[in-house]
N, C-alpha and C. Protein backbone atom coordinates (compact mmCIF):
# COMPACT_ATOMS: atom_id res chain seq x y z
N UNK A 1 -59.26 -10.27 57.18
CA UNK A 1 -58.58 -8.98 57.35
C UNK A 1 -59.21 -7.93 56.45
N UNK A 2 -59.80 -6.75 57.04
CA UNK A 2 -60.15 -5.67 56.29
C UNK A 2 -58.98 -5.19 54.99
N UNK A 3 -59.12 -4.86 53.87
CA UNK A 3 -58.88 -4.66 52.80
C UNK A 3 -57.85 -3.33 52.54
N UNK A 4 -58.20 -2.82 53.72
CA UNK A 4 -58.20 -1.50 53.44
C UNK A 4 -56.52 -1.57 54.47
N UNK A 5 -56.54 -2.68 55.69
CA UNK A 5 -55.25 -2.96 56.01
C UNK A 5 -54.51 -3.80 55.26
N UNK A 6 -54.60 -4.89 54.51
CA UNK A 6 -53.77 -5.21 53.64
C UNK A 6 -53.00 -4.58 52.16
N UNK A 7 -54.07 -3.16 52.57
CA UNK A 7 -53.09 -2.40 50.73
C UNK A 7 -52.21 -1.64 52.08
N UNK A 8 -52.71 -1.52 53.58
CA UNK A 8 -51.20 -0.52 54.17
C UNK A 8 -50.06 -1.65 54.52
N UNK A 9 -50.36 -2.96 54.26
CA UNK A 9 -49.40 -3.82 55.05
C UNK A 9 -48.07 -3.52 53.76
N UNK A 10 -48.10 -3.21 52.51
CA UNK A 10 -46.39 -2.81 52.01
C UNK A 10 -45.78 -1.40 52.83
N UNK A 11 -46.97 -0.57 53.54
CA UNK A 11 -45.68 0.47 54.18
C UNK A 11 -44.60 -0.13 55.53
N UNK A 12 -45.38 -1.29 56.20
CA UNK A 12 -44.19 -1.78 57.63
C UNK A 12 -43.39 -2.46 56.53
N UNK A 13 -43.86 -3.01 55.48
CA UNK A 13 -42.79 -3.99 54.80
C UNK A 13 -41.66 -3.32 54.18
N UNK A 14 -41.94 -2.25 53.61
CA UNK A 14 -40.88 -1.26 53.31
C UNK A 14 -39.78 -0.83 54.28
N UNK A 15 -40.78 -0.25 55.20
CA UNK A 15 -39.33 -0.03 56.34
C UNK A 15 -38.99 -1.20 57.29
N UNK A 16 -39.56 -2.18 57.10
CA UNK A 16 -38.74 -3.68 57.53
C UNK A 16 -37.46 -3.95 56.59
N UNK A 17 -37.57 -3.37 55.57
CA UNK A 17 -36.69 -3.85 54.28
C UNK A 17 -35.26 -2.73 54.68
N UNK A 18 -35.90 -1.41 54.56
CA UNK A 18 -35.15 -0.84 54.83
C UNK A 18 -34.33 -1.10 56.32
N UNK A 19 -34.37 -1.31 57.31
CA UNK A 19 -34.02 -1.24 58.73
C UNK A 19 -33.87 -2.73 58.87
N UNK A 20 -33.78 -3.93 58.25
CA UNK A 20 -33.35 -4.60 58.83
C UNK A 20 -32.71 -5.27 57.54
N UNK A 21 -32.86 -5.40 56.44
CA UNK A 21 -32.36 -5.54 55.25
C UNK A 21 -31.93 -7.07 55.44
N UNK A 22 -33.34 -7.99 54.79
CA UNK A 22 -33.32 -9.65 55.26
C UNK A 22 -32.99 -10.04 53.90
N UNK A 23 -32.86 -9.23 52.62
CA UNK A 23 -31.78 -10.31 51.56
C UNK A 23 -30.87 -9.50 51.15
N UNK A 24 -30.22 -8.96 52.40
CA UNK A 24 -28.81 -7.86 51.98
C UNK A 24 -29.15 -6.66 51.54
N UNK A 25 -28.25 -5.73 52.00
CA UNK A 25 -28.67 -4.25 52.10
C UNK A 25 -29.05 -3.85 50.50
N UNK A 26 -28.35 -4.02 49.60
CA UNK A 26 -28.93 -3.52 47.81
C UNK A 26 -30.36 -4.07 47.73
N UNK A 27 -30.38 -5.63 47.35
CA UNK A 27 -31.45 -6.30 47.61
C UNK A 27 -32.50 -5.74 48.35
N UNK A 28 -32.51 -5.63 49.67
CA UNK A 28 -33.78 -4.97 50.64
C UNK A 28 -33.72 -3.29 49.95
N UNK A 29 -32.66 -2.71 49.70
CA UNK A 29 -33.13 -1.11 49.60
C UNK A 29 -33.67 -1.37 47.98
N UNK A 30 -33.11 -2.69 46.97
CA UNK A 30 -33.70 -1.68 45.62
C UNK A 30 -35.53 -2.74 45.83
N UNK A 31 -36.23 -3.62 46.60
CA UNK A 31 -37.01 -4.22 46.41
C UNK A 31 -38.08 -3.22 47.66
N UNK A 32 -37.27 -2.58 48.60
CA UNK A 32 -38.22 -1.41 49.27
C UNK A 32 -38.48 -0.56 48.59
N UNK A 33 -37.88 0.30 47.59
CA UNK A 33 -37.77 1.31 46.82
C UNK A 33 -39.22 0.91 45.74
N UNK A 34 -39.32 -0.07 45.14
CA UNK A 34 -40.27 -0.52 44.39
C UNK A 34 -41.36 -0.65 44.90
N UNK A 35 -41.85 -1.26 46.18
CA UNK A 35 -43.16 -1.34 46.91
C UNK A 35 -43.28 -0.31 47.05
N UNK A 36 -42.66 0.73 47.06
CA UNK A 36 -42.89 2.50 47.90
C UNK A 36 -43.22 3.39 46.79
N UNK A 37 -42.50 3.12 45.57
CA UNK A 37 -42.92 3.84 44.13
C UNK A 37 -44.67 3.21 43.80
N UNK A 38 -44.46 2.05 43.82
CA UNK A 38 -45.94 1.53 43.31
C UNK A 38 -47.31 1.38 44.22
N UNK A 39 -46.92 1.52 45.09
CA UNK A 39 -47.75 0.96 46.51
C UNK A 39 -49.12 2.78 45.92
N UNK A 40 -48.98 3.55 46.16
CA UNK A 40 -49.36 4.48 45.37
C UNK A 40 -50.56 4.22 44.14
N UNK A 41 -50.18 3.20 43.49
CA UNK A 41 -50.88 2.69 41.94
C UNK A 41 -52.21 2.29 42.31
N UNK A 42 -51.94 1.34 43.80
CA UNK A 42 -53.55 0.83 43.74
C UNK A 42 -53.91 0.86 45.38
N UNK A 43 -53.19 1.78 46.01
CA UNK A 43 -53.83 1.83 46.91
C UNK A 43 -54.31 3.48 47.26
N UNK A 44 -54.12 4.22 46.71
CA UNK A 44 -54.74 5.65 46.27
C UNK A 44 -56.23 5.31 45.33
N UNK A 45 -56.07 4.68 44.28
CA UNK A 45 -57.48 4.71 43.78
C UNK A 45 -58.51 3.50 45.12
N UNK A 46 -58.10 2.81 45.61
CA UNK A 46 -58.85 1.83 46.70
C UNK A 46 -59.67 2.81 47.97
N UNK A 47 -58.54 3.45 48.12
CA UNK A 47 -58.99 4.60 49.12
C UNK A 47 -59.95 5.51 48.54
N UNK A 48 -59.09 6.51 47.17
CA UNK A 48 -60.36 7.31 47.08
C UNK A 48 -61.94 6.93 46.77
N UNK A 49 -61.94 5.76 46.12
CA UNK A 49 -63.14 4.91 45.93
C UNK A 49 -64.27 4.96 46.74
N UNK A 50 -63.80 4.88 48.41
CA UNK A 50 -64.16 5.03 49.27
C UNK A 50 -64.34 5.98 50.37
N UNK A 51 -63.95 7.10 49.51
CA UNK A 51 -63.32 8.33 50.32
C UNK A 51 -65.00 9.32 51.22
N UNK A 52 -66.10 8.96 50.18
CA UNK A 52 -67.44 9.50 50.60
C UNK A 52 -68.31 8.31 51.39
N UNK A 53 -67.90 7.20 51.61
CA UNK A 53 -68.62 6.73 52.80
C UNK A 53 -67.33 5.98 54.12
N UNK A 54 -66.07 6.22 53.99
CA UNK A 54 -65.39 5.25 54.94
C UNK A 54 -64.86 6.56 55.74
N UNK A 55 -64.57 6.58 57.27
CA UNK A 55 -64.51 7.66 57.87
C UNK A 55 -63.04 7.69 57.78
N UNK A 56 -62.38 9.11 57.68
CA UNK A 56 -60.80 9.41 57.60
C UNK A 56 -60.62 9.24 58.91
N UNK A 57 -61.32 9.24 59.78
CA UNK A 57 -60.78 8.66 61.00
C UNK A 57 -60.21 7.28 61.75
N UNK A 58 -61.56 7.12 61.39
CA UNK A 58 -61.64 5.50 62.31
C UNK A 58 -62.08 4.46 61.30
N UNK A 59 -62.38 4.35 60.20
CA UNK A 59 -62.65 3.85 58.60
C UNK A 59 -63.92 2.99 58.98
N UNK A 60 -64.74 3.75 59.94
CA UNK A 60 -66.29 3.17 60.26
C UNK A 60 -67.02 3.98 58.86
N UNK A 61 -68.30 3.65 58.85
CA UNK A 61 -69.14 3.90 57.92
C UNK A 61 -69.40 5.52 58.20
N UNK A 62 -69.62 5.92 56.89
CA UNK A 62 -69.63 7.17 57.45
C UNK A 62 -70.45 7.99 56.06
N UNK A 63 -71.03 7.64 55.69
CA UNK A 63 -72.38 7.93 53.87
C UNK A 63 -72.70 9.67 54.65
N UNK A 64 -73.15 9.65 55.85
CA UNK A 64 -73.99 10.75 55.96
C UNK A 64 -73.04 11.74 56.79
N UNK A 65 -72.19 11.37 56.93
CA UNK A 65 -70.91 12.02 58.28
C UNK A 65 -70.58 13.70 57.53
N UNK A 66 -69.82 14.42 58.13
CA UNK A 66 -68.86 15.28 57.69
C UNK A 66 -68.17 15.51 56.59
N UNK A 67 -68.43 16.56 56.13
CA UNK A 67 -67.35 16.51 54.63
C UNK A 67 -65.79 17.04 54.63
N UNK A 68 -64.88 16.14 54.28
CA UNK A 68 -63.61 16.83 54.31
C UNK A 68 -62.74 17.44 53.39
N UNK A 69 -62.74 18.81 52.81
CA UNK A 69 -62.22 18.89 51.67
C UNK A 69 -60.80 19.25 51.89
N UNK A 70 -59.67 18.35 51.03
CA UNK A 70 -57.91 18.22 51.15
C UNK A 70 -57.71 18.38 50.46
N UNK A 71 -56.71 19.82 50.45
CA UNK A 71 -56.05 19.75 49.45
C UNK A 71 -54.37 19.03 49.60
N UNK A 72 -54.42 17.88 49.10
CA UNK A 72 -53.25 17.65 49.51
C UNK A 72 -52.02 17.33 47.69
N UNK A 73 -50.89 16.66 47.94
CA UNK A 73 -50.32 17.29 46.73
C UNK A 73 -50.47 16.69 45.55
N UNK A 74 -51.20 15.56 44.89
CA UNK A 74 -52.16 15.15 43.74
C UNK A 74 -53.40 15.82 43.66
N UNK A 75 -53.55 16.87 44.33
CA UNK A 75 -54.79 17.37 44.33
C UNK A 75 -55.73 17.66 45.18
N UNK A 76 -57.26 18.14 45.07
CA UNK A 76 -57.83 18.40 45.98
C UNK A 76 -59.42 17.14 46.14
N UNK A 77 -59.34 16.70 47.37
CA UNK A 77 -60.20 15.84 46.99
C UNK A 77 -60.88 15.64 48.18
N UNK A 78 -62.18 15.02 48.56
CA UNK A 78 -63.11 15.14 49.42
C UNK A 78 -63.49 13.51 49.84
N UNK A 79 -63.42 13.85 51.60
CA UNK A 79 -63.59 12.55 52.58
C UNK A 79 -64.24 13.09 53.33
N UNK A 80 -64.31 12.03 53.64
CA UNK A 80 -65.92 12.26 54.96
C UNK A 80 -65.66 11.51 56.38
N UNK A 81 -66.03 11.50 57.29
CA UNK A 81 -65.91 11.40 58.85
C UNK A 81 -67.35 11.31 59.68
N UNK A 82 -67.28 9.66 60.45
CA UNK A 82 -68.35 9.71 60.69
C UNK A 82 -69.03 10.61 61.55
N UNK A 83 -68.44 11.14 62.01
CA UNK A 83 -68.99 12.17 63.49
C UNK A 83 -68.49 13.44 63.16
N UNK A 84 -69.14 14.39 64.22
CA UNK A 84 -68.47 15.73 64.22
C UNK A 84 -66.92 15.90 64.75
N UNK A 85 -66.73 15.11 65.54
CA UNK A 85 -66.01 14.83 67.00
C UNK A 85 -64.72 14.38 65.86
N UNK A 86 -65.15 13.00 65.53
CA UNK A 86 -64.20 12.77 64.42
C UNK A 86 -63.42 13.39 63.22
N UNK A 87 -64.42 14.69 63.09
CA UNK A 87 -64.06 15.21 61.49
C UNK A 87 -62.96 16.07 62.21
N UNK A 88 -63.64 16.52 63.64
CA UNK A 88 -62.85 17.66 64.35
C UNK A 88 -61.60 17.46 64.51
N UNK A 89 -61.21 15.39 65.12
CA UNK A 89 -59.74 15.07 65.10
C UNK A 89 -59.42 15.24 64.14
N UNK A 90 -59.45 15.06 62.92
CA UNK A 90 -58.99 15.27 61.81
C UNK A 90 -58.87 16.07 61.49
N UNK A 91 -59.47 17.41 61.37
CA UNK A 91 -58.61 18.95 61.44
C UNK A 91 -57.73 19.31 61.96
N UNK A 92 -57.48 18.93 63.24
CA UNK A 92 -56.68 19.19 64.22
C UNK A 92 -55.46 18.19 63.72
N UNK A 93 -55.45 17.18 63.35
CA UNK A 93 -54.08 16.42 63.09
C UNK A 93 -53.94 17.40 61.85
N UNK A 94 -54.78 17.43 60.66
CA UNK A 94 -54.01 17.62 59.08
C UNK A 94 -53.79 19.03 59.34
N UNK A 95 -54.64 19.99 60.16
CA UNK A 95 -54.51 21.42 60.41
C UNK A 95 -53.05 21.96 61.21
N UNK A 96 -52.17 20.94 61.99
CA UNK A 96 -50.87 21.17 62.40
C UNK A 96 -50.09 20.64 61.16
N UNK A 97 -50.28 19.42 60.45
CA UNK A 97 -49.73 19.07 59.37
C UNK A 97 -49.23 20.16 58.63
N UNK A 98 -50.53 21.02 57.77
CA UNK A 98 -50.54 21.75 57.27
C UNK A 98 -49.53 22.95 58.10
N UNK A 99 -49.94 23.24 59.03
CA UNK A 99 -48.85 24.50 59.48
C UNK A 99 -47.44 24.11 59.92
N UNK A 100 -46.94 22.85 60.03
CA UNK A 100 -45.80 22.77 59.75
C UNK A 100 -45.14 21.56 58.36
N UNK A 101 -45.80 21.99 57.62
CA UNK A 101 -45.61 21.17 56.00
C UNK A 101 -44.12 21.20 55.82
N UNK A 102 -43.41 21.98 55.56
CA UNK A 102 -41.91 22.25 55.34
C UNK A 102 -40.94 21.26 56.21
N UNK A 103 -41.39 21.37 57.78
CA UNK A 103 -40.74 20.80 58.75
C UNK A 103 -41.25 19.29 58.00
N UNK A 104 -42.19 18.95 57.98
CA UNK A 104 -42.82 17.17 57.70
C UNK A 104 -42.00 16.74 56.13
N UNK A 105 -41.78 17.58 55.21
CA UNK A 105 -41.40 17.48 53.95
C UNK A 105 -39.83 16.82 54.60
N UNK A 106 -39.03 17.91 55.13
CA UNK A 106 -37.41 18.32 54.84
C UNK A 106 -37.12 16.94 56.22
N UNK A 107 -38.32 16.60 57.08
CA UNK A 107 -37.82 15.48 57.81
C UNK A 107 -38.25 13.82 57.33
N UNK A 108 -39.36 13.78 56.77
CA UNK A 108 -39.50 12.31 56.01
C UNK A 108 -38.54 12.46 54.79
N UNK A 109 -38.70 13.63 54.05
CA UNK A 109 -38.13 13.08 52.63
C UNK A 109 -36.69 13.10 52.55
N UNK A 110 -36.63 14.14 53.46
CA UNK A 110 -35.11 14.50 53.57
C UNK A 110 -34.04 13.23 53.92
N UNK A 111 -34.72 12.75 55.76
CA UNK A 111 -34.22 11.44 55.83
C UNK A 111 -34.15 10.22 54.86
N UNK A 112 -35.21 10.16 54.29
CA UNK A 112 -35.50 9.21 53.07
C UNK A 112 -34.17 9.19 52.18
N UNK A 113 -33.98 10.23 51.32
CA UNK A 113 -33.08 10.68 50.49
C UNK A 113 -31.62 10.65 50.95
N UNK A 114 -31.14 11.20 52.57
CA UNK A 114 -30.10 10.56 53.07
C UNK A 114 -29.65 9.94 53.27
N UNK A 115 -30.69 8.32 53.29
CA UNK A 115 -30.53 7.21 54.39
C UNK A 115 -30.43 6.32 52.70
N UNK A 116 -31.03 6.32 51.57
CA UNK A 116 -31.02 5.67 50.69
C UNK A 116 -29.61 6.03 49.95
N UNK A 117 -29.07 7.33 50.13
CA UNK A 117 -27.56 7.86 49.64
C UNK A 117 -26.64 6.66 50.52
N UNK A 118 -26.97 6.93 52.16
CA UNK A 118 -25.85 6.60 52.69
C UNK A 118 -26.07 4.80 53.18
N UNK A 119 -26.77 4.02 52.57
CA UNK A 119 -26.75 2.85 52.55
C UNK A 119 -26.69 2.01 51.71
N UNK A 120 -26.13 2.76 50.46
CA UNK A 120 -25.68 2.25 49.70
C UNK A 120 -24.06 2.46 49.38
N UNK A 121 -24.22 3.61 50.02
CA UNK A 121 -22.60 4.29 50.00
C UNK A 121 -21.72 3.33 51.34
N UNK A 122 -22.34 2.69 52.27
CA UNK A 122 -21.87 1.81 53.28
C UNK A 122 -22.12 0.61 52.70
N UNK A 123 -22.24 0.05 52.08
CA UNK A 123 -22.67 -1.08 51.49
C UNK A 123 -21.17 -1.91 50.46
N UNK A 124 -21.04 -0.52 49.74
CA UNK A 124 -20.18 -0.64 48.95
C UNK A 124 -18.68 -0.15 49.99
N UNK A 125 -18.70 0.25 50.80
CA UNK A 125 -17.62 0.80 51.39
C UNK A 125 -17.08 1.89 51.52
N UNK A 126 -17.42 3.04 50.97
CA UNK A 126 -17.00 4.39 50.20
C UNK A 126 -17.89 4.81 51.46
N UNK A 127 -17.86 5.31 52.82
CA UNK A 127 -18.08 5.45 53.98
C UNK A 127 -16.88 5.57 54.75
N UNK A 128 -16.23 4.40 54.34
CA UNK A 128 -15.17 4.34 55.37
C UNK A 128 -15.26 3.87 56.53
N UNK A 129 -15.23 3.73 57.86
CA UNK A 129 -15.92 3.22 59.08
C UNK A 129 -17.32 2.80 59.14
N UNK A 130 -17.94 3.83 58.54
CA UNK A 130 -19.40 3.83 58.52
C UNK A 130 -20.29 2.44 58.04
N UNK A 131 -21.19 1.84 58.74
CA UNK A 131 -21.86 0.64 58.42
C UNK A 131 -23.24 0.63 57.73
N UNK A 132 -23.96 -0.08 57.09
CA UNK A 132 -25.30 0.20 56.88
C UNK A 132 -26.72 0.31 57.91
N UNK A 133 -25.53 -0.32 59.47
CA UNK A 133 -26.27 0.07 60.76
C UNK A 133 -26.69 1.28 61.41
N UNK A 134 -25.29 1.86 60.93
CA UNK A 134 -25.38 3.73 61.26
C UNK A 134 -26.33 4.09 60.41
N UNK A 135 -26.65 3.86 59.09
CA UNK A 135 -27.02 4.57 57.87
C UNK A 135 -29.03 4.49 58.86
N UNK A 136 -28.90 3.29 58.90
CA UNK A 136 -30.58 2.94 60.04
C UNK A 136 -30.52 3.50 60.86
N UNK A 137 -29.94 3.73 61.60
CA UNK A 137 -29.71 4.36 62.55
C UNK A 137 -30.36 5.90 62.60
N UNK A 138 -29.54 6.67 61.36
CA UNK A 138 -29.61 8.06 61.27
C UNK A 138 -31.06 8.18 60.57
N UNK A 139 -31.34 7.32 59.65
CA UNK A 139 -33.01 7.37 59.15
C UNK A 139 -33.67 6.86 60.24
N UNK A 140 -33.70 6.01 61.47
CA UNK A 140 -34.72 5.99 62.34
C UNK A 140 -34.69 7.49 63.13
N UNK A 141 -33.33 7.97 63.60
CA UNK A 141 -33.72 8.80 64.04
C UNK A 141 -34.17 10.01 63.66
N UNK A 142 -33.74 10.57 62.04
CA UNK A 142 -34.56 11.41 61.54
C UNK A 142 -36.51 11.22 61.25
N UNK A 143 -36.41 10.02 61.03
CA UNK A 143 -38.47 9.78 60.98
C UNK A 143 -38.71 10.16 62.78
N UNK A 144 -38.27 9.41 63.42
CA UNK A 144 -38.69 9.64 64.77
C UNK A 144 -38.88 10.93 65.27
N UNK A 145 -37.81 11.57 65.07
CA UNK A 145 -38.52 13.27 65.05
C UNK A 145 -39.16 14.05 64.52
N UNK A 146 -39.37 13.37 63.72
CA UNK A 146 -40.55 14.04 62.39
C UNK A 146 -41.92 13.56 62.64
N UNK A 147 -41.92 12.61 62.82
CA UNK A 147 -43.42 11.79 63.07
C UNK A 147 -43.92 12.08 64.81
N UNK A 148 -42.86 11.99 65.69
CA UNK A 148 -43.39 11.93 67.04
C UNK A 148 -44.15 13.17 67.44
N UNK A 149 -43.83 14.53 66.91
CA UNK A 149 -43.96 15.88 66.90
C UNK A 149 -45.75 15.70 66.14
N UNK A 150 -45.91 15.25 65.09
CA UNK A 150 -47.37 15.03 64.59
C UNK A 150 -47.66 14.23 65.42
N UNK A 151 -47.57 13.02 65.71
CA UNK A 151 -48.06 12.27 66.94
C UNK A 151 -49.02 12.77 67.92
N UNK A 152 -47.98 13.30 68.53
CA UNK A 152 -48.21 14.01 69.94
C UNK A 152 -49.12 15.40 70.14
N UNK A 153 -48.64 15.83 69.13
CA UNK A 153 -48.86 17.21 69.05
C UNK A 153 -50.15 17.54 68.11
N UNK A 154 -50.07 16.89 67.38
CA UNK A 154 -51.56 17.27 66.25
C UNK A 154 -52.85 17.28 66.26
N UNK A 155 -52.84 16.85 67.67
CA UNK A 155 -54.39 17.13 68.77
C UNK A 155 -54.73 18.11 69.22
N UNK A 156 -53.27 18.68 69.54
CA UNK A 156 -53.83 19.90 70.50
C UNK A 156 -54.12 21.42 69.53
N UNK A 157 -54.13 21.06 68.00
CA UNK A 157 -54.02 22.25 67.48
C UNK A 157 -55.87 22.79 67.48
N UNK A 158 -56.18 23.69 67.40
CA UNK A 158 -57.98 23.84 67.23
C UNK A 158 -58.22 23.58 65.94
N UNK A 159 -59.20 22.93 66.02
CA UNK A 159 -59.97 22.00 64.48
C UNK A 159 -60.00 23.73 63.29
N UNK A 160 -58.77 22.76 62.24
CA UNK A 160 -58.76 24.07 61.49
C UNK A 160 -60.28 23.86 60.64
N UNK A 161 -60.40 25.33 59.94
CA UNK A 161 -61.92 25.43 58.77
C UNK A 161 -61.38 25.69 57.91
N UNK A 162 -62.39 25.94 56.93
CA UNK A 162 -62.61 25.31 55.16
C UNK A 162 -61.86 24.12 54.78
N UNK A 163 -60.88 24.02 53.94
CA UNK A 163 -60.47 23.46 53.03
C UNK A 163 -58.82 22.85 53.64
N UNK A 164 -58.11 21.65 54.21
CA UNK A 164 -57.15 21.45 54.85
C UNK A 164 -56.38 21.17 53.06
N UNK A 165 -55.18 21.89 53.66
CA UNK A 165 -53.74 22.19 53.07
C UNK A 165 -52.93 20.88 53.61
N UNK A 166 -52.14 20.14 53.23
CA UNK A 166 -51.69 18.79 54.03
C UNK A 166 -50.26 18.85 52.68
N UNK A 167 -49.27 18.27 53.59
CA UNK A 167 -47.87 18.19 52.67
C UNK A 167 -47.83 17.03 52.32
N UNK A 168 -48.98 16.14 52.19
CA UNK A 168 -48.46 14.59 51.96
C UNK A 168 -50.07 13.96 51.65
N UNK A 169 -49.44 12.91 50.85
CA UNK A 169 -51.17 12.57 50.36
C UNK A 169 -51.50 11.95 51.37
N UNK A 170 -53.19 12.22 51.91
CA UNK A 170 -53.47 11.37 52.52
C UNK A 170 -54.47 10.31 52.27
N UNK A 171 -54.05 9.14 51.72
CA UNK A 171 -54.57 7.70 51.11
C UNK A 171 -54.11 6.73 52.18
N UNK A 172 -52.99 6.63 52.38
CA UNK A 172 -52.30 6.08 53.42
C UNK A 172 -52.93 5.86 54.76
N UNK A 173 -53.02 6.82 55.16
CA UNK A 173 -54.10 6.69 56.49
C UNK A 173 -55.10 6.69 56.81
N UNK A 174 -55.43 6.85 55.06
CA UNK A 174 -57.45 6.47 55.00
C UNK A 174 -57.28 4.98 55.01
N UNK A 175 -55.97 4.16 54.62
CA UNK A 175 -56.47 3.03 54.35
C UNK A 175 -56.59 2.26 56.04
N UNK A 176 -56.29 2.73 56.99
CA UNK A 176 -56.42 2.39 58.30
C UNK A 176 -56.89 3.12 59.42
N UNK A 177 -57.17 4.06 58.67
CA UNK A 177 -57.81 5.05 60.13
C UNK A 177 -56.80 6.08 60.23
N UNK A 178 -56.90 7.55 60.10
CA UNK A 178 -55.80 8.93 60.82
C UNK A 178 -55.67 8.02 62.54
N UNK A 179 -56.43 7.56 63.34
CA UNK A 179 -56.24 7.02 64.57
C UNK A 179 -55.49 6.12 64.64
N UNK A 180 -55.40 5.20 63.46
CA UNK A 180 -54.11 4.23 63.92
C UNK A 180 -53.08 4.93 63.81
N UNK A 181 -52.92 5.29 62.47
CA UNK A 181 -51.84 6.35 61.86
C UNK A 181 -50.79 7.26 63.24
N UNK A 182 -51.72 7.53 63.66
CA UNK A 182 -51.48 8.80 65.30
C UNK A 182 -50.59 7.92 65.90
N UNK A 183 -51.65 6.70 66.33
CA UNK A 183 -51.00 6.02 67.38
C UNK A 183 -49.28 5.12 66.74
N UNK A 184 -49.60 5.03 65.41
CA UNK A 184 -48.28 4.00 65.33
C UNK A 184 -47.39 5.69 64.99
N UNK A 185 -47.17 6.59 65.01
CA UNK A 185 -46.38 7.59 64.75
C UNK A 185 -45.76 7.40 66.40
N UNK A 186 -46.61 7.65 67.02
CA UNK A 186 -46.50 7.22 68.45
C UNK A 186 -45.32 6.62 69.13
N UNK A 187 -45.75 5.35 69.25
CA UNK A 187 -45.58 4.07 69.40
C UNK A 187 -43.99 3.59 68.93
N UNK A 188 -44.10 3.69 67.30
CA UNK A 188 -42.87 3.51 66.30
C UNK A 188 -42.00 4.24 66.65
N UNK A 189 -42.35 5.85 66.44
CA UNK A 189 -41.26 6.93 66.67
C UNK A 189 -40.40 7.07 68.20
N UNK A 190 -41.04 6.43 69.09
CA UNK A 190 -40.67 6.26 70.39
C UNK A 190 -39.55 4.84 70.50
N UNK A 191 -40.18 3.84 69.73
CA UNK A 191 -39.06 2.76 69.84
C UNK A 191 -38.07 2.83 69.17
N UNK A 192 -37.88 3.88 67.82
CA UNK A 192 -37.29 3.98 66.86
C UNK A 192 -36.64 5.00 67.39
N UNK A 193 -36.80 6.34 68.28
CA UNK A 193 -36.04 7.25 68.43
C UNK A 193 -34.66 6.15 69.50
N UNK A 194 -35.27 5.60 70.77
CA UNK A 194 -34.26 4.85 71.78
C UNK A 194 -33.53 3.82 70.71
N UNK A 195 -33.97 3.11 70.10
CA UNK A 195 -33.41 2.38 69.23
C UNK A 195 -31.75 3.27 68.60
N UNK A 196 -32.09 4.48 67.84
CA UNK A 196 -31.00 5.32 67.57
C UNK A 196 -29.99 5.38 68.58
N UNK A 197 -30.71 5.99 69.33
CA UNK A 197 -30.04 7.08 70.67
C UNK A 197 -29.30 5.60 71.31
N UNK A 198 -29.55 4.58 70.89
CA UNK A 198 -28.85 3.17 71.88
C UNK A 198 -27.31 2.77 70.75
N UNK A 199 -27.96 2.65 69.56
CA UNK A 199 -26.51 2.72 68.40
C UNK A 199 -25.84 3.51 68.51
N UNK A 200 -25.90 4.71 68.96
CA UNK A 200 -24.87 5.78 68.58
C UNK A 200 -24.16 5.79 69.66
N UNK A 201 -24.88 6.05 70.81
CA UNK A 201 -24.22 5.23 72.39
C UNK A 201 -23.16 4.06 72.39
N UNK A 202 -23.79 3.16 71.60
CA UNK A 202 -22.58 1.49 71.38
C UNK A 202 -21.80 2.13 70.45
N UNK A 203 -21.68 3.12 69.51
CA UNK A 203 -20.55 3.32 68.65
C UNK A 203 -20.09 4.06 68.93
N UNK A 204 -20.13 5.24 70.14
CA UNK A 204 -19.43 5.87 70.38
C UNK A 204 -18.83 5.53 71.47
């Protein structure tokens, strides 16, 4: 297994922890919470290591490719892309990023911050009706709208120039390709939005 997918394999494990919570809801939220604080420590320096020959695209070789300069929010820092074609997807995803940063902030972090309030607050009971199913529920469906919108949409913007502005570090999706990244925003946010829209249906 490439290297570069085993430092992303703690992000499905995180939201496995979170969304299905396999040693009880405290347990899974305070042992997700920890892979998600640290995961950061050594898989940001792994990536940038590699940031001038592995492509932000497709994580093919890429020494002589495109230069990408990000400013994203640890700073400003430079990746490369093996092709033109490639560097171009990659403007076009981080270049909608960038123009809707606020919307991507107030819908990952926001949900984040809600869903960790209110699953612990169902856990303990102080909800009232409310379960730690709803609490998944309302964080799948807040990521799902947040992510499907970049998904879908972050192609069609025209390959922005100079220097990309991005609301979120991007290490994460160097460590697998911006192309997988796309596709599981995709993919996830689509099973994860019906997934919601099917709980709230059975509870109502």
């Amino acid at each position: 297994m490439d290297i570069g997918a085993l430092l992303f394999l703690p992000v499905p494990v995180v939201l496995l922890l979170f969304t299905r919570a396999p040693f009880g809801p405290l347990a899974s939220l305070g042992l997700g919470v920890a892979l998600m604080l640290t995961h950061r420590l050594y898989a940001r320096p792994w990536a940038l290591a590699r940031a001038s020959r592995r492509c932000l695209w497709c994580t093919r070789p890429a020494d002589a490719g495109s230069e990408l300069v990000i400013e994203e929010p640890f700073g400003t820092t430079t990746w490369r892309a093996c092709s033109d074609d490639h560097a171009d997807r990659v403007r076009r995803l981080l270049g909608w990023a960038g123009a809707h940063g606020r919307f991507l902030k107030a819908g990952i972090l926001g949900t984040l911050g809600i869903f960790l309030i209110a699953a612990v607050l169902t856990t303990l009971g102080w909800l009232g009706p409310l379960r730690h199913a709803d609490a998944v529920a309302v964080f799948r469906l807040g990521i799902a709208a947040t992510v499907l919108p970049l998904g879908w949409l972050g192609s069609t913007r025209p390959p922005e120039a100079g220097p990309l502005r991005v609301p979120f570090p991007v290490h994460i999706q160097a460590l697998v390709g911006s192309w997988t990244v796309t596709w599981l925003f995709r993919v996830v946010g689509a099973v994860w939005l019906v997934q919601a829209i099917v709980h709230v249906w059975q509870r109502l």
